[in-house]
C-alpha atoms as a PDB file:
ATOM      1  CA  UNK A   1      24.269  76.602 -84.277  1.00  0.00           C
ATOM      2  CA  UNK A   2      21.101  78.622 -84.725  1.00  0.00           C
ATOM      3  CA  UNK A   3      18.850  78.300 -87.430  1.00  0.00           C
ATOM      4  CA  UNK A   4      19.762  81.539 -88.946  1.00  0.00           C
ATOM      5  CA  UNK A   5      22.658  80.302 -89.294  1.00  0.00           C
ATOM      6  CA  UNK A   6      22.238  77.036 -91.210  1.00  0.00           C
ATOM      7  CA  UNK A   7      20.356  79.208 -93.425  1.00  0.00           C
ATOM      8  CA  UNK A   8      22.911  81.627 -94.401  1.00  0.00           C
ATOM      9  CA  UNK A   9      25.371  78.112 -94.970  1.00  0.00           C
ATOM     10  CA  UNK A  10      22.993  76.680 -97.350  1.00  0.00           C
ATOM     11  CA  UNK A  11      22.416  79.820 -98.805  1.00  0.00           C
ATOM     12  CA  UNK A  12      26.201  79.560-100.006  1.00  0.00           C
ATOM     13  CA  UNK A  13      25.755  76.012-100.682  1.00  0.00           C
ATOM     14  CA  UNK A  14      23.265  77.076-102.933  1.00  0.00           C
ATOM     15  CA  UNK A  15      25.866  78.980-105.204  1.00  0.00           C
ATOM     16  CA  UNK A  16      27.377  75.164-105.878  1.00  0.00           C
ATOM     17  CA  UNK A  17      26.037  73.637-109.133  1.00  0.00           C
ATOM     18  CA  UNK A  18      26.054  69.918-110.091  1.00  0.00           C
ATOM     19  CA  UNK A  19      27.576  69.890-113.348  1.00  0.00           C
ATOM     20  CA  UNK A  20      25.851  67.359-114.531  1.00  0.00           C
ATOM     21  CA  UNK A  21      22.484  68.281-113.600  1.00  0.00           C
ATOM     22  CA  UNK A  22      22.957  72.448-113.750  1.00  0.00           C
ATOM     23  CA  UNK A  23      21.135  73.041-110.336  1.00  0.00           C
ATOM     24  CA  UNK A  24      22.663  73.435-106.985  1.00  0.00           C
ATOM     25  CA  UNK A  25      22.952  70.930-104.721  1.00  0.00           C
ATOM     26  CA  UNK A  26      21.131  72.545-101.891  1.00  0.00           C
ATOM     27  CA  UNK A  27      18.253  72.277-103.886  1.00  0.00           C
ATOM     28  CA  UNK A  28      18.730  68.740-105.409  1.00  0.00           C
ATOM     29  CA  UNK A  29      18.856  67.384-102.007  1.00  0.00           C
ATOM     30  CA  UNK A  30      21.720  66.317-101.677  1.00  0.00           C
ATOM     31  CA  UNK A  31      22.950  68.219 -98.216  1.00  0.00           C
ATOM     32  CA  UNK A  32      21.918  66.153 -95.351  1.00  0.00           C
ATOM     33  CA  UNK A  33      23.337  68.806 -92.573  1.00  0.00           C
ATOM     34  CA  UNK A  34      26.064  71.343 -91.935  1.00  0.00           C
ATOM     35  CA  UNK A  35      27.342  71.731 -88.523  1.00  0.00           C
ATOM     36  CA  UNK A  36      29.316  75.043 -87.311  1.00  0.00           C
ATOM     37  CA  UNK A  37      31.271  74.126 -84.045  1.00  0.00           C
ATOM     38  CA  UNK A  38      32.549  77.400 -82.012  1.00  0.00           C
ATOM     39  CA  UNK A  39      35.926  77.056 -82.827  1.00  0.00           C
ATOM     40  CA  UNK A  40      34.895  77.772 -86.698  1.00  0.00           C
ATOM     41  CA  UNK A  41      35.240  73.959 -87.912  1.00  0.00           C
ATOM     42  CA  UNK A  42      32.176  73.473 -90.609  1.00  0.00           C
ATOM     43  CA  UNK A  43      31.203  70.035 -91.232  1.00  0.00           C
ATOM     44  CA  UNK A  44      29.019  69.875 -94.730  1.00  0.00           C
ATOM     45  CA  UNK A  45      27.174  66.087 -94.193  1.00  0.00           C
ATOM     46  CA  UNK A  46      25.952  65.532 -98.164  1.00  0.00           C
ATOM     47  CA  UNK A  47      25.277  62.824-100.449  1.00  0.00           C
ATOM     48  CA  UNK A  48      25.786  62.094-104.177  1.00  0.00           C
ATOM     49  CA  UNK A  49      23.366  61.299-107.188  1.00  0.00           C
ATOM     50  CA  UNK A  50      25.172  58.245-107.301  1.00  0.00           C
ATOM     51  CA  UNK A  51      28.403  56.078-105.939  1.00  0.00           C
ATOM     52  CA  UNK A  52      31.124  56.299-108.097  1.00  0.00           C
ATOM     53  CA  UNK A  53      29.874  59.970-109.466  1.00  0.00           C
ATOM     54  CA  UNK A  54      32.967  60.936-111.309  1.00  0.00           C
ATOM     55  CA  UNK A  55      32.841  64.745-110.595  1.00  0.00           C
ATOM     56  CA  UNK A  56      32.861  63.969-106.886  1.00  0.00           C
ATOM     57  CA  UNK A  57      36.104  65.343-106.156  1.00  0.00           C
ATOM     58  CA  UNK A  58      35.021  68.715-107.934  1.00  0.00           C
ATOM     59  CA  UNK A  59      31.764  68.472-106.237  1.00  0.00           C
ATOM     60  CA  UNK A  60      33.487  68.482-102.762  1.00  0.00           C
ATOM     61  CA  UNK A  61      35.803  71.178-103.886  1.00  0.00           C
ATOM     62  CA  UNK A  62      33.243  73.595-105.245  1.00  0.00           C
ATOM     63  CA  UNK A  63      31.725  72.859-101.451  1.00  0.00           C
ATOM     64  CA  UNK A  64      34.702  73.776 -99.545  1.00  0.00           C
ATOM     65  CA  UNK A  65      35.347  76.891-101.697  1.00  0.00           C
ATOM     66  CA  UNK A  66      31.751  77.855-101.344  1.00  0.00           C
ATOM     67  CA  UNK A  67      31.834  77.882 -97.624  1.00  0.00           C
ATOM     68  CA  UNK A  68      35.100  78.909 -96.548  1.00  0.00           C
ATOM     69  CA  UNK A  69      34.342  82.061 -98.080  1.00  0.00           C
ATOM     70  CA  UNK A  70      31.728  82.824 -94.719  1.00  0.00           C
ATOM     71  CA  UNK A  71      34.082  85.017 -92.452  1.00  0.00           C
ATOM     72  CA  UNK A  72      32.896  82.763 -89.518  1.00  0.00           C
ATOM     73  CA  UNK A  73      34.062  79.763 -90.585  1.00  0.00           C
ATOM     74  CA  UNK A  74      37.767  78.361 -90.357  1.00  0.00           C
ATOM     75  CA  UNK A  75      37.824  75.343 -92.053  1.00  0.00           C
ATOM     76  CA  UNK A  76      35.755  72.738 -93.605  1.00  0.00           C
ATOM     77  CA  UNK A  77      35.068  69.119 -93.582  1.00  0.00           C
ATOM     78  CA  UNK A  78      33.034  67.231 -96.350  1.00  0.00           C
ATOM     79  CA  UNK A  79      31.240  64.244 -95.211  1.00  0.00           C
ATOM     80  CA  UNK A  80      29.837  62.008 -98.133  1.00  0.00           C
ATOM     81  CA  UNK A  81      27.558  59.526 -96.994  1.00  0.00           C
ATOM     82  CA  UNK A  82      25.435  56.764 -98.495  1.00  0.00           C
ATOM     83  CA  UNK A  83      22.782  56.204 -95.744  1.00  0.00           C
ATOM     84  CA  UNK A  84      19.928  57.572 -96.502  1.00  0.00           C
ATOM     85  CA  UNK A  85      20.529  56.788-100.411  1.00  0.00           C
ATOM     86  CA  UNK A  86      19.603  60.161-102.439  1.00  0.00           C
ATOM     87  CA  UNK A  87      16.226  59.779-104.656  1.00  0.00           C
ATOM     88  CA  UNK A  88      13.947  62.320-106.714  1.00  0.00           C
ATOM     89  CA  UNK A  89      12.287  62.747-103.286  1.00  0.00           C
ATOM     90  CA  UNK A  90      14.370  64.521-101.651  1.00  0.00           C
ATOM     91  CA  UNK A  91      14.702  67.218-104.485  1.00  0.00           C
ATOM     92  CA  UNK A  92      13.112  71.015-103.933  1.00  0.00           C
ATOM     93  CA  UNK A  93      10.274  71.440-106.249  1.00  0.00           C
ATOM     94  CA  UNK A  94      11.903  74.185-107.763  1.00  0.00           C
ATOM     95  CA  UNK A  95      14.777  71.309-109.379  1.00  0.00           C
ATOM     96  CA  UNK A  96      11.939  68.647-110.095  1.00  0.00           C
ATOM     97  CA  UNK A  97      10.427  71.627-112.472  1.00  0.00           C
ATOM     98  CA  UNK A  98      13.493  72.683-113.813  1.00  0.00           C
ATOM     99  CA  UNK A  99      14.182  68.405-114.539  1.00  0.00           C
ATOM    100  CA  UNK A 100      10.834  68.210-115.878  1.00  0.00           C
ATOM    101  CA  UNK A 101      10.401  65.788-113.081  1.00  0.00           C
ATOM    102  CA  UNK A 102       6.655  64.776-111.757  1.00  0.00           C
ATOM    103  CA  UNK A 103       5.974  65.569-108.495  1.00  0.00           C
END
Protein backbone atom coordinates (compact mmCIF):
# COMPACT_ATOMS: atom_id res chain seq x y z
CA UNK A 1 0.00 0.00 0.00
CA UNK A 2 1.32 3.39 -1.05
CA UNK A 3 1.46 6.24 1.03
CA UNK A 4 -1.24 8.03 -0.74
CA UNK A 5 -3.11 5.64 0.18
CA UNK A 6 -2.78 5.38 3.97
CA UNK A 7 -3.49 8.93 3.73
CA UNK A 8 -6.78 8.89 2.14
CA UNK A 9 -7.65 5.81 5.05
CA UNK A 10 -6.83 8.03 7.84
CA UNK A 11 -8.38 10.75 6.25
CA UNK A 12 -11.74 8.70 6.81
CA UNK A 13 -10.56 7.64 10.09
CA UNK A 14 -10.46 11.08 10.82
CA UNK A 15 -14.36 11.47 10.40
CA UNK A 16 -14.50 8.95 13.70
CA UNK A 17 -14.92 10.90 16.99
CA UNK A 18 -14.18 9.60 20.52
CA UNK A 19 -17.19 10.32 22.34
CA UNK A 20 -15.74 10.91 25.23
CA UNK A 21 -13.08 13.15 24.26
CA UNK A 22 -14.99 14.94 20.97
CA UNK A 23 -11.86 14.61 18.64
CA UNK A 24 -11.13 11.93 16.19
CA UNK A 25 -9.11 9.28 16.81
CA UNK A 26 -6.69 9.77 14.01
CA UNK A 27 -5.69 12.69 15.69
CA UNK A 28 -5.68 11.47 19.37
CA UNK A 29 -3.28 8.87 18.42
CA UNK A 30 -4.79 6.21 18.80
CA UNK A 31 -4.31 4.41 15.11
CA UNK A 32 -1.13 2.55 15.15
CA UNK A 33 -1.46 1.36 11.25
CA UNK A 34 -3.96 0.39 8.58
CA UNK A 35 -3.01 -2.16 6.12
CA UNK A 36 -4.90 -2.55 2.57
CA UNK A 37 -4.06 -6.11 1.18
CA UNK A 38 -4.95 -6.50 -2.77
CA UNK A 39 -7.75 -8.52 -2.33
CA UNK A 40 -9.55 -5.36 -0.50
CA UNK A 41 -9.16 -6.79 3.23
CA UNK A 42 -8.36 -3.47 5.52
CA UNK A 43 -6.81 -4.14 8.72
CA UNK A 44 -7.23 -0.82 11.14
CA UNK A 45 -4.24 -1.70 14.02
CA UNK A 46 -5.50 1.03 16.94
CA UNK A 47 -5.40 1.42 20.52
CA UNK A 48 -7.71 2.74 23.28
CA UNK A 49 -7.46 5.65 25.93
CA UNK A 50 -7.75 2.99 28.26
CA UNK A 51 -8.52 -1.01 28.88
CA UNK A 52 -11.85 -1.58 29.73
CA UNK A 53 -13.05 1.80 27.73
CA UNK A 54 -16.72 1.17 27.76
CA UNK A 55 -17.56 2.72 24.31
CA UNK A 56 -15.11 0.31 22.72
CA UNK A 57 -17.51 -1.64 20.88
CA UNK A 58 -18.97 1.71 19.35
CA UNK A 59 -15.52 2.89 18.84
CA UNK A 60 -14.72 -0.17 16.61
CA UNK A 61 -18.02 0.17 14.90
CA UNK A 62 -17.83 3.84 14.03
CA UNK A 63 -14.22 2.45 12.50
CA UNK A 64 -15.58 -0.17 10.35
CA UNK A 65 -18.42 2.08 9.08
CA UNK A 66 -15.95 4.81 8.44
CA UNK A 67 -13.82 2.74 6.20
CA UNK A 68 -15.92 0.42 4.43
CA UNK A 69 -17.39 3.31 2.90
CA UNK A 70 -13.78 3.63 0.54
CA UNK A 71 -14.92 1.86 -2.78
CA UNK A 72 -11.53 -0.03 -2.62
CA UNK A 73 -11.95 -1.70 0.30
CA UNK A 74 -14.00 -5.04 0.94
CA UNK A 75 -13.97 -5.62 4.35
CA UNK A 76 -12.47 -4.64 7.55
CA UNK A 77 -10.67 -5.94 10.49
CA UNK A 78 -10.16 -3.97 13.83
CA UNK A 79 -7.13 -4.82 15.71
CA UNK A 80 -7.05 -3.36 19.37
CA UNK A 81 -3.85 -3.63 20.88
CA UNK A 82 -2.21 -2.71 24.18
CA UNK A 83 1.53 -2.67 23.25
CA UNK A 84 2.67 0.36 22.87
CA UNK A 85 0.20 1.69 25.77
CA UNK A 86 -1.52 5.08 24.37
CA UNK A 87 -0.25 8.40 26.31
CA UNK A 88 -0.71 12.32 25.72
CA UNK A 89 2.36 11.79 23.50
CA UNK A 90 1.19 10.34 20.92
CA UNK A 91 -1.68 12.97 20.42
CA UNK A 92 -1.55 15.61 17.21
CA UNK A 93 -1.01 19.01 18.52
CA UNK A 94 -4.06 20.06 17.07
CA UNK A 95 -6.07 17.58 20.06
CA UNK A 96 -3.50 18.61 22.88
CA UNK A 97 -4.86 22.39 22.05
CA UNK A 98 -8.25 21.54 21.72
CA UNK A 99 -7.66 19.38 25.50
CA UNK A 100 -5.96 22.30 26.77
CA UNK A 101 -3.13 19.89 27.08
CA UNK A 102 0.72 21.24 27.45
CA UNK A 103 2.86 20.31 24.95
Amino acid sequence: MDEAMKEYIMGALENVIDPELGIDIVNLGLIYDVDLEDDGHLIVTMTLTAMGCPLAGVIESEVKNAVAALPEVESVDVNIVWSPPWGKDKMSRMAKIALGVPD
